[in-house]
Protein backbone atom coordinates (compact mmCIF):
# COMPACT_ATOMS: atom_id res chain seq x y z
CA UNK A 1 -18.66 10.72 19.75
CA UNK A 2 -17.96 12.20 23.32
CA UNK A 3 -14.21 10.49 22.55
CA UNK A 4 -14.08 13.01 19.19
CA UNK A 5 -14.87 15.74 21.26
CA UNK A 6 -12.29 15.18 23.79
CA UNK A 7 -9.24 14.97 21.04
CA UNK A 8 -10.53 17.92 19.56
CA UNK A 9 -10.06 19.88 22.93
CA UNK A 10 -6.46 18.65 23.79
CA UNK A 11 -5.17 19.60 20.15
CA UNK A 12 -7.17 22.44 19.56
CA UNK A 13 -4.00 24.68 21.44
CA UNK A 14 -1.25 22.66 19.62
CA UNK A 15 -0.43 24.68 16.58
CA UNK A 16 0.71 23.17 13.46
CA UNK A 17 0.30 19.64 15.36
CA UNK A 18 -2.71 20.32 16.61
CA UNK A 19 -4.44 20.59 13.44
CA UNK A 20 -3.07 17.37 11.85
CA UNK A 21 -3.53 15.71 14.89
CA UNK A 22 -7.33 17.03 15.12
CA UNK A 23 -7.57 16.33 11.11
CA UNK A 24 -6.49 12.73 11.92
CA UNK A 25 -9.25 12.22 14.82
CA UNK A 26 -12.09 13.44 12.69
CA UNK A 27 -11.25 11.06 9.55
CA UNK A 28 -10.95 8.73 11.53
CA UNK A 29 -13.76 8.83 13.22
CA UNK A 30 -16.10 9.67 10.11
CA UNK A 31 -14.20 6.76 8.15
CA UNK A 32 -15.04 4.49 10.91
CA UNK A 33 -18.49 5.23 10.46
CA UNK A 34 -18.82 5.30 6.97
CA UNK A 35 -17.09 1.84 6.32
CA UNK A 36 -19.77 0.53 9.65
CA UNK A 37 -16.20 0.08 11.15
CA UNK A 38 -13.84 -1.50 8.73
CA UNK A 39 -10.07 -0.95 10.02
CA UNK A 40 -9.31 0.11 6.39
CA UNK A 41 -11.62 2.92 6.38
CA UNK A 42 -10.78 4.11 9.93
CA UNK A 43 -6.86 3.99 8.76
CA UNK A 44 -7.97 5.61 5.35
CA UNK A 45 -10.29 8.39 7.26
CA UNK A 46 -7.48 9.47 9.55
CA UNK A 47 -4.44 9.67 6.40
CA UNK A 48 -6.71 11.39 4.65
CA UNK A 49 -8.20 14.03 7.86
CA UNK A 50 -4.42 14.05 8.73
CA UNK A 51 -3.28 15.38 5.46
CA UNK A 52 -6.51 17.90 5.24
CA UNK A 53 -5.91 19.30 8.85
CA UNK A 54 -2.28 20.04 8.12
CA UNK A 55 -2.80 21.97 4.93
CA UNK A 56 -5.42 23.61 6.46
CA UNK A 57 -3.42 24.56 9.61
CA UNK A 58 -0.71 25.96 7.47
């Protein structure tokens, strides 16, 4: 979790890119730990957080 945290903080002052970026991270993260760590999930979680953190950073 601490490794969440620390993405969070270096793309929280990136902008547009920060947000996808920190979107990414956090699906990841929660996909990895849905799927009790199945690649496809993690992959999955961080398209999908990607997507969601750049239309929400818009």
């Amino acid at each position: 979790m601490w490794k969440l945290a620390i993405a969070l903080v270096i793309s929280a002052g990136m902008g547009l890119a920060g947000c996808t970026a920190t979107g990414a991270v956090a699906g990841g993260v929660a996909g990895h730990e849905l799927t009790h760590g199945s690649t496809a999930g993690t992959v999955g979680g961080a398209v999908v957080g990607g997507v969601v953190g750049h239309e929400l950073g818009k």
